[in-house]
Structures are given as C-alpha cells and as structure tokens.
PDB file of N, CA and C in Angstrom:
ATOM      1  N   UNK A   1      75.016  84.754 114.638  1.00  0.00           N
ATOM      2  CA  UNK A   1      75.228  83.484 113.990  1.00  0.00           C
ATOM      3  C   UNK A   1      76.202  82.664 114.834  1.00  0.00           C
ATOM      4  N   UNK A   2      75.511  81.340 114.962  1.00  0.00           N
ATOM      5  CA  UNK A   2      76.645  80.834 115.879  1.00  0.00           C
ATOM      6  C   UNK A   2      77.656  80.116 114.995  1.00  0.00           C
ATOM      7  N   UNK A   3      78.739  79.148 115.786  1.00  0.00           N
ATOM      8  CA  UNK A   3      80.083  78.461 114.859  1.00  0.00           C
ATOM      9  C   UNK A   3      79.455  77.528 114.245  1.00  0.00           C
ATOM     10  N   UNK A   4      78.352  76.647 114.827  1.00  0.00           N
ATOM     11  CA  UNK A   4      78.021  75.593 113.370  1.00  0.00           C
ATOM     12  C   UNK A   4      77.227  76.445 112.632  1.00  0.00           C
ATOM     13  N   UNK A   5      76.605  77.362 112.641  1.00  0.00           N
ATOM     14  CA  UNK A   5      75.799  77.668 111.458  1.00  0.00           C
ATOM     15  C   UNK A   5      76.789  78.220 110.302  1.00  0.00           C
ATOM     16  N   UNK A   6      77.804  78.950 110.838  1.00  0.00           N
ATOM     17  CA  UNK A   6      79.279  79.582 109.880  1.00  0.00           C
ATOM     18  C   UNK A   6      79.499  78.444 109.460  1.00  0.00           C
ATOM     19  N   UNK A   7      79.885  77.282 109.966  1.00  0.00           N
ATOM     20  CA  UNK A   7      80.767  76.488 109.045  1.00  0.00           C
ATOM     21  C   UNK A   7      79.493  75.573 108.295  1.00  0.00           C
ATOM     22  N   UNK A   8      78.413  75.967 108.544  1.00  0.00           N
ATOM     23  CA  UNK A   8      77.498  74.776 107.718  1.00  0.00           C
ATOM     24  C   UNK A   8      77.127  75.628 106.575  1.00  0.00           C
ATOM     25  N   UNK A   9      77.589  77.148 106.481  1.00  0.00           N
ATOM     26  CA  UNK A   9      77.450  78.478 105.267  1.00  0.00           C
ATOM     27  C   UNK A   9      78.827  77.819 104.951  1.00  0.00           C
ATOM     28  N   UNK A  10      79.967  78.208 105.123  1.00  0.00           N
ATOM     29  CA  UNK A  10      81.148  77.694 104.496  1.00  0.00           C
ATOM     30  C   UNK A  10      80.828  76.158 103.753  1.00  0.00           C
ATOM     31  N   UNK A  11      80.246  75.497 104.249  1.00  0.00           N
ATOM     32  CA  UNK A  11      80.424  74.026 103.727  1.00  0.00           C
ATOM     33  C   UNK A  11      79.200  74.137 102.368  1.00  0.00           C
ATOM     34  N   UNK A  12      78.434  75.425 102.000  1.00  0.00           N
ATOM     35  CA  UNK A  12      77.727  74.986 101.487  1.00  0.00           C
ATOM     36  C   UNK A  12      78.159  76.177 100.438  1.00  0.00           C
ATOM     37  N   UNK A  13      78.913  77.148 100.446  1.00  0.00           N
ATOM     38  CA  UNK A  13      79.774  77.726  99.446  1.00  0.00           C
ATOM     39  C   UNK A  13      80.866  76.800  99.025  1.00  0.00           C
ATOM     40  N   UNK A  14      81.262  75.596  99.884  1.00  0.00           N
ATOM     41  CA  UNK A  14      82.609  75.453  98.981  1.00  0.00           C
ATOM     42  C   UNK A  14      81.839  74.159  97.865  1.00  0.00           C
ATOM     43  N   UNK A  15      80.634  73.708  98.968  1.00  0.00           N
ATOM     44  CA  UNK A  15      79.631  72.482  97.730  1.00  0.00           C
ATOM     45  C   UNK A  15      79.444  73.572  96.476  1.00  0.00           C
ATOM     46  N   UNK A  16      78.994  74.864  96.676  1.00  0.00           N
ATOM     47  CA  UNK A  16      78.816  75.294  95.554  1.00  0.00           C
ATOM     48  C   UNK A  16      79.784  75.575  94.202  1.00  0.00           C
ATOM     49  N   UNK A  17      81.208  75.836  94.992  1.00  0.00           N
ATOM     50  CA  UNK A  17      82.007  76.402  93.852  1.00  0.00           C
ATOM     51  C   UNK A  17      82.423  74.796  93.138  1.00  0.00           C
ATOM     52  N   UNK A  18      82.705  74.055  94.209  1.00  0.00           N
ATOM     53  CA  UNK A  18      82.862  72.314  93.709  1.00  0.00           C
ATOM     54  C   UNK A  18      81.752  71.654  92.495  1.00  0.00           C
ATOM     55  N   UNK A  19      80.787  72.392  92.455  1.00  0.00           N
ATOM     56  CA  UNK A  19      79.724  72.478  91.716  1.00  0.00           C
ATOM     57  C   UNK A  19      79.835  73.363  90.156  1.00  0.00           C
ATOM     58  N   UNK A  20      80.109  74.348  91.033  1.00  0.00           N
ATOM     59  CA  UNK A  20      80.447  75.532  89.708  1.00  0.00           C
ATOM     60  C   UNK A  20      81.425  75.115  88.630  1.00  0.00           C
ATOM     61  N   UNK A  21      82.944  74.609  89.178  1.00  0.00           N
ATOM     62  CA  UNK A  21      83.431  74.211  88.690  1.00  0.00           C
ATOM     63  C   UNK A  21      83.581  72.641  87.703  1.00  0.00           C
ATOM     64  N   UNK A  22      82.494  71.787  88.446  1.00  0.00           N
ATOM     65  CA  UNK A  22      82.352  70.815  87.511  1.00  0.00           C
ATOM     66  C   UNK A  22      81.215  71.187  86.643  1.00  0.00           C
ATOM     67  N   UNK A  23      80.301  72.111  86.445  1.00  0.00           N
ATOM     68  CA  UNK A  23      79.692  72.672  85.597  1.00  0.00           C
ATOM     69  C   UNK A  23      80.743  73.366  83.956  1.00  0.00           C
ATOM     70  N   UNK A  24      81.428  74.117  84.498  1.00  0.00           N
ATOM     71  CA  UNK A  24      81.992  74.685  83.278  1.00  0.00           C
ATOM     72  C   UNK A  24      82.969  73.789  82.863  1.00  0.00           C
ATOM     73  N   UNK A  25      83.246  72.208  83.772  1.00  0.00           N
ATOM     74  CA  UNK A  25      83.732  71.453  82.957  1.00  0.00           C
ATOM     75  C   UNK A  25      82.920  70.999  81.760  1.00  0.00           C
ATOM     76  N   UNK A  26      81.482  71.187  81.994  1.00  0.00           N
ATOM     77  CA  UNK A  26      80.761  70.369  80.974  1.00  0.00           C
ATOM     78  C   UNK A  26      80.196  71.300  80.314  1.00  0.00           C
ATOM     79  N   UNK A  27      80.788  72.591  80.368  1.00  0.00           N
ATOM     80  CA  UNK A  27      80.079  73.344  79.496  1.00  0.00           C
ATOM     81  C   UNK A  27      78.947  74.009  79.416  1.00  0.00           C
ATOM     82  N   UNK A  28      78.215  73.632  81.105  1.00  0.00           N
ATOM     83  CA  UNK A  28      76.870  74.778  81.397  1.00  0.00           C
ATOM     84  C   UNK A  28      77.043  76.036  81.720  1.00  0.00           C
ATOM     85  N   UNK A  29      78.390  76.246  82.353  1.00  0.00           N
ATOM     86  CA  UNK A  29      79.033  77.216  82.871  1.00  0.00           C
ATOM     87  C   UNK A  29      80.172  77.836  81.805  1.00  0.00           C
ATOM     88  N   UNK A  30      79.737  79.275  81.429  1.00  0.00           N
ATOM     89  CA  UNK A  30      80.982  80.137  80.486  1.00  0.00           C
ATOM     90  C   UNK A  30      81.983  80.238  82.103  1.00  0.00           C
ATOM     91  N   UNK A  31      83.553  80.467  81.279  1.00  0.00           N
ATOM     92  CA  UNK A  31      84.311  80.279  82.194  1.00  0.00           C
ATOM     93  C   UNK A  31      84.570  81.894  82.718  1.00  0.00           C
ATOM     94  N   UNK A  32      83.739  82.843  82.358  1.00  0.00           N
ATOM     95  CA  UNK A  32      83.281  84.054  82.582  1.00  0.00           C
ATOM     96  C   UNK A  32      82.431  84.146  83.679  1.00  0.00           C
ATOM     97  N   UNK A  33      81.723  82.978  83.842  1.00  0.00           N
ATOM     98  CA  UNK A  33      80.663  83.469  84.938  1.00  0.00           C
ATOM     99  C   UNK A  33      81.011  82.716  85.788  1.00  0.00           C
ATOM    100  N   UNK A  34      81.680  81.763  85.196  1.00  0.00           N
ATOM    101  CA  UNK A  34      82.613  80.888  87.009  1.00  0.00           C
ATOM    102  C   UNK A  34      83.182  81.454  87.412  1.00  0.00           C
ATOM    103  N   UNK A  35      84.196  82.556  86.704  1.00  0.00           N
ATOM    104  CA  UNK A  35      85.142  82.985  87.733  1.00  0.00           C
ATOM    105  C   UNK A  35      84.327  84.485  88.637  1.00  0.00           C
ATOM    106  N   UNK A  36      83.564  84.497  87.917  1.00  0.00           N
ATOM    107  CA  UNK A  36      82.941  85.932  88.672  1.00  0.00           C
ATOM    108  C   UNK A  36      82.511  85.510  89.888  1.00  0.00           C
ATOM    109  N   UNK A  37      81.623  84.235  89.447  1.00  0.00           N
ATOM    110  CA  UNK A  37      80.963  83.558  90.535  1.00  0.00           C
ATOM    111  C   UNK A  37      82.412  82.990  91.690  1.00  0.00           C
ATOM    112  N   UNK A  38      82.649  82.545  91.584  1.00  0.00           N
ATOM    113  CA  UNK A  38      84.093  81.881  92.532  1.00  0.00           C
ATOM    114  C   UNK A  38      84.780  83.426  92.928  1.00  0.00           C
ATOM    115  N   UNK A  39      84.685  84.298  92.704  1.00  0.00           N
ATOM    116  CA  UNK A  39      85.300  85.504  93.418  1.00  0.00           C
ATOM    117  C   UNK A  39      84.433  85.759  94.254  1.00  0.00           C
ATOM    118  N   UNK A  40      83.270  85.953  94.206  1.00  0.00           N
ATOM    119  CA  UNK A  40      81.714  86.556  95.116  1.00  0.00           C
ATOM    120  C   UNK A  40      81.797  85.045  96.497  1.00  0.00           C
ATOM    121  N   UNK A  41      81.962  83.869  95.855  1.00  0.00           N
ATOM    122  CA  UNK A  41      82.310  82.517  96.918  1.00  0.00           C
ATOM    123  C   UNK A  41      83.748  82.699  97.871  1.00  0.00           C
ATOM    124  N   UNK A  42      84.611  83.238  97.072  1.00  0.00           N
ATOM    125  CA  UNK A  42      85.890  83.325  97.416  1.00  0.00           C
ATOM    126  C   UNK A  42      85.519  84.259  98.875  1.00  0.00           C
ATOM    127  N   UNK A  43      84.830  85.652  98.551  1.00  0.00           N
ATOM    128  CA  UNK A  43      84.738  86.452  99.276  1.00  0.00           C
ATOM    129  C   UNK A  43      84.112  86.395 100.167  1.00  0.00           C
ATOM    130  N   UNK A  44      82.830  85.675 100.398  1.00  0.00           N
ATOM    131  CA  UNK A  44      82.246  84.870 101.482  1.00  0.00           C
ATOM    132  C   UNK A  44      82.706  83.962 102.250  1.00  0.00           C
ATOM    133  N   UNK A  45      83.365  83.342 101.569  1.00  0.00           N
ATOM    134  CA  UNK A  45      84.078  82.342 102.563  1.00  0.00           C
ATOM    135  C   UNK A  45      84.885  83.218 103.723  1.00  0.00           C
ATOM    136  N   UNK A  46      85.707  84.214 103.161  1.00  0.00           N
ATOM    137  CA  UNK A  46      86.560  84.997 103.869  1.00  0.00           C
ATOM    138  C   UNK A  46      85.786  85.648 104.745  1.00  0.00           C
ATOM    139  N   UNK A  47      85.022  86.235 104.784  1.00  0.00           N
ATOM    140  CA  UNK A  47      84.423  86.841 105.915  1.00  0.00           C
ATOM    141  C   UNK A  47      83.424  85.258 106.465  1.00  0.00           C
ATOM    142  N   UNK A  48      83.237  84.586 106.086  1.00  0.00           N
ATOM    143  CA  UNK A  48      82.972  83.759 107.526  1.00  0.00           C
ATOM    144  C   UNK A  48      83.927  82.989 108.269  1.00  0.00           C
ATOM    145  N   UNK A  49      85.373  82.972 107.421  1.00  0.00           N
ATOM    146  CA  UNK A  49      86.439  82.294 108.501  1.00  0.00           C
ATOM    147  C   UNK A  49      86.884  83.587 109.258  1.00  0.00           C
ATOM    148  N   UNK A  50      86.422  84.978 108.839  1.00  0.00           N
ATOM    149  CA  UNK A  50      86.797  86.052 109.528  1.00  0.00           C
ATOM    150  C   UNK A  50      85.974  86.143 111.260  1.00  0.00           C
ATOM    151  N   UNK A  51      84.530  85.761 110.633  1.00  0.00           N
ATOM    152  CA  UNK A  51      83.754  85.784 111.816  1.00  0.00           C
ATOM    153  C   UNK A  51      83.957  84.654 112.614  1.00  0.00           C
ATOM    154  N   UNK A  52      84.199  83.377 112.343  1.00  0.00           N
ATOM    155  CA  UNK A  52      84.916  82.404 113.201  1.00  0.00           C
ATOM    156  C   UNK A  52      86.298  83.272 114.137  1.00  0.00           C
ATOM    157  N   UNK A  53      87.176  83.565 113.035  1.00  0.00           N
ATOM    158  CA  UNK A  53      88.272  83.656 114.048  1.00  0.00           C
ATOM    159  C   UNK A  53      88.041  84.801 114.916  1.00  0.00           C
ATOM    160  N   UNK A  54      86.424  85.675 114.871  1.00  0.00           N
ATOM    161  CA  UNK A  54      86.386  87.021 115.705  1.00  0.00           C
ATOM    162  C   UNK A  54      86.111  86.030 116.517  1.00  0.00           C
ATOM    163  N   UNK A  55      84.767  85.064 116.360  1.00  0.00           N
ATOM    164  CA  UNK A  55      83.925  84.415 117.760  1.00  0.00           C
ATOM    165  C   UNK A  55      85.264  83.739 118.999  1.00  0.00           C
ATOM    166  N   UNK A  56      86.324  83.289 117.897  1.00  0.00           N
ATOM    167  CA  UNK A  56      87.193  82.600 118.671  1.00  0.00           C
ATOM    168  C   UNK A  56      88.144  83.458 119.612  1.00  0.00           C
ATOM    169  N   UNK A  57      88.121  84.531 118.936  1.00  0.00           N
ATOM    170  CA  UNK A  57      89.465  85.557 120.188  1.00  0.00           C
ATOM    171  C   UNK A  57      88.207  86.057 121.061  1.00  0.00           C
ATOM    172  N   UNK A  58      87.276  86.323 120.897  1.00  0.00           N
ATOM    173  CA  UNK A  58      86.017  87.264 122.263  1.00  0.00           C
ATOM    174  C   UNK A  58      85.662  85.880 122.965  1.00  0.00           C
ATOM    175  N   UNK A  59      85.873  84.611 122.870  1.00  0.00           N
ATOM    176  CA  UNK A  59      85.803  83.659 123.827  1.00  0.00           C
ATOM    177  C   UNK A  59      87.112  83.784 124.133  1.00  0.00           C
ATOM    178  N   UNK A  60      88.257  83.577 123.822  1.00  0.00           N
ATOM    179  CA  UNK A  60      89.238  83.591 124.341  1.00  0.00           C
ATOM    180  C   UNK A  60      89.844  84.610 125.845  1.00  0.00           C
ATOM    181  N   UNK A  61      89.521  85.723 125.573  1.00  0.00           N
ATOM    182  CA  UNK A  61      89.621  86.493 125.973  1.00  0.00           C
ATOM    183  C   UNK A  61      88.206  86.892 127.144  1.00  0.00           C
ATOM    184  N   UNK A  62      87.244  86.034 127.158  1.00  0.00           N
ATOM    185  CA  UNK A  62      86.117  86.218 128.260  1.00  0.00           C
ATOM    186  C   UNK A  62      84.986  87.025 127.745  1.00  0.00           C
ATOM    187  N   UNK A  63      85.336  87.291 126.697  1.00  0.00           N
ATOM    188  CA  UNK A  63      83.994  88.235 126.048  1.00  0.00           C
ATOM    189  C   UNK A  63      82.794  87.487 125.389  1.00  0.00           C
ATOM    190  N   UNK A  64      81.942  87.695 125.378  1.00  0.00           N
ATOM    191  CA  UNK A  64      80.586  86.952 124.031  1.00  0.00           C
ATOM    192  C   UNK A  64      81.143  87.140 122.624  1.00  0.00           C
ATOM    193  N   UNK A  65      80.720  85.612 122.286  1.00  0.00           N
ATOM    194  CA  UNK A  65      81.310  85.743 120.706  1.00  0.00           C
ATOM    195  C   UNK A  65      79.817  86.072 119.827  1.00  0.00           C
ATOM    196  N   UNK A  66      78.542  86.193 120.729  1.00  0.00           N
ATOM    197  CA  UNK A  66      77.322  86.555 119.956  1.00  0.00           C
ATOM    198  C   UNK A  66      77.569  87.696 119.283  1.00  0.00           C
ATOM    199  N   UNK A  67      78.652  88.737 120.351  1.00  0.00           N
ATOM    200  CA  UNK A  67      78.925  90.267 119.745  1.00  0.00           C
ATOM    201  C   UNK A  67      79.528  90.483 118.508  1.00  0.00           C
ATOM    202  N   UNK A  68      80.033  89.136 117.923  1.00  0.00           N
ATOM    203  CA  UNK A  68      80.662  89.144 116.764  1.00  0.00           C
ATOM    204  C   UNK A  68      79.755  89.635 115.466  1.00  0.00           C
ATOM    205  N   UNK A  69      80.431  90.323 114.275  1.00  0.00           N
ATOM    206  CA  UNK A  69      79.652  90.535 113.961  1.00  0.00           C
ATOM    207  C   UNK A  69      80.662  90.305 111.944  1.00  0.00           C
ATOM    208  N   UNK A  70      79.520  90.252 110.956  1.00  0.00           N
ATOM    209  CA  UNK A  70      80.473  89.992 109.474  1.00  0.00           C
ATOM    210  C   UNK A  70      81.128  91.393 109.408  1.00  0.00           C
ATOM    211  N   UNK A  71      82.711  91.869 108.950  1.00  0.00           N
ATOM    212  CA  UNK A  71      82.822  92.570 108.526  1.00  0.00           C
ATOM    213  C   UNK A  71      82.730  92.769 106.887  1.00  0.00           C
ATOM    214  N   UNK A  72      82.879  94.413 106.550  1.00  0.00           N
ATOM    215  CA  UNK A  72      82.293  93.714 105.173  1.00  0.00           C
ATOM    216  C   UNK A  72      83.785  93.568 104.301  1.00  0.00           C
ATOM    217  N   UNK A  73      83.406  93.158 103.244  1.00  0.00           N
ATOM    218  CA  UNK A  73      84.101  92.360 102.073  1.00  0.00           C
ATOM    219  C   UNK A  73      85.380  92.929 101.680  1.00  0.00           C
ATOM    220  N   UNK A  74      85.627  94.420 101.657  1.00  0.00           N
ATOM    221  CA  UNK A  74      86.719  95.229 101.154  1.00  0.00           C
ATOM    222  C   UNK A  74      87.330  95.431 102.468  1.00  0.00           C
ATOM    223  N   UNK A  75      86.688  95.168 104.002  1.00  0.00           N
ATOM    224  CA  UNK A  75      87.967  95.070 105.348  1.00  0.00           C
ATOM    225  C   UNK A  75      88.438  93.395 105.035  1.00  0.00           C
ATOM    226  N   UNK A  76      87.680  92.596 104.997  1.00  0.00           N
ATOM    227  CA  UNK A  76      88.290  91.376 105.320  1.00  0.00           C
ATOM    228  C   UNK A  76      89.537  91.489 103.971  1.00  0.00           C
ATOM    229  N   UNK A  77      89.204  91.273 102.880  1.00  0.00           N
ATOM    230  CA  UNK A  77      89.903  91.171 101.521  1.00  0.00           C
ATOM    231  C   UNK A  77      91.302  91.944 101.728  1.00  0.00           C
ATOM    232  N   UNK A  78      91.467  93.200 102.588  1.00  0.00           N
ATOM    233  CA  UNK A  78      92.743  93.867 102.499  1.00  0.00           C
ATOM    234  C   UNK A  78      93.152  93.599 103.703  1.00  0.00           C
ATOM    235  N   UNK A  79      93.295  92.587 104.937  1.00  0.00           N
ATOM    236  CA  UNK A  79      93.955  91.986 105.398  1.00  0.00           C
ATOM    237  C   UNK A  79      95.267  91.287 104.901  1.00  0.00           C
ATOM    238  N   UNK A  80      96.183  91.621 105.937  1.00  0.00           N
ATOM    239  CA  UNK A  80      97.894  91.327 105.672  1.00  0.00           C
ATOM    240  C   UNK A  80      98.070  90.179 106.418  1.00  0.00           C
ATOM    241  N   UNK A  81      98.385  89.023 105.328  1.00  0.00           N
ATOM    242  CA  UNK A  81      98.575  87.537 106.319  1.00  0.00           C
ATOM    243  C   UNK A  81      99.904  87.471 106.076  1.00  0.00           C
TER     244      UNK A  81
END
C-alpha cells in the first residue's frame, strides 16, 4: 500500500466516525454501537499512521517502504508514546 492510498483509508475512517457520531446525535446510532464502532476506527487509524511512520523510517534510512507491512492491532495499541 502506498502513502496516498494510507492516508486516503485514514481520511475515509475519520469521514466515517465524523459520521458515526453525528448519527447518534440524531438518534440512528445507540451510543453502544458508536462507541464499539469508534474503537474498531480508533484502531485502524493507528495502524495506518503506524504503517506511514514504518514507510517513512525504511525511506529514511535507504530501504523500500513497499516492505512495509500493517502490524496487527494488539502490537500497535501497546505502544509507549
């Protein structure tokens, strides 16, 4: 996956939760299934700013950022910022 296709997935999880959330303003959305839903968004997002910032250090460093690859959900999530 290259960097615009990541950020055109990011841009279309955060349209979604921007979505989600004006939904359970109006009441299509229980505020049960927004937040489930916005954790599963939450967690995607994170592993594609994860795979950005891999593509960005293996260019940095002279390597292919094609080699990059998603890690999954429970490595990115227990990262220490």
């Amino acid at each position: 996956m290259q960097d615009g296709e990541i950020l055109t997935k990011i841009k279309e999880l955060i349209a979604e939760e921007h979505l989600l959330r004006e939904r359970v303003g109006t009441g299509d959305v229980s505020a049960d299934d927004e937040k489930a839903r916005v954790g599963e968004l939450e967690q995607a997002l994170d592993q594609c700013w994860d795979l950005l910032r891999q593509r960005k250090a293996r260019r940095e460093f002279g390597e292919d950022p094609d080699f990059s690859t998603p890690r999954p959900v429970d490595e990115v999530e227990n990262y220490n910022q």
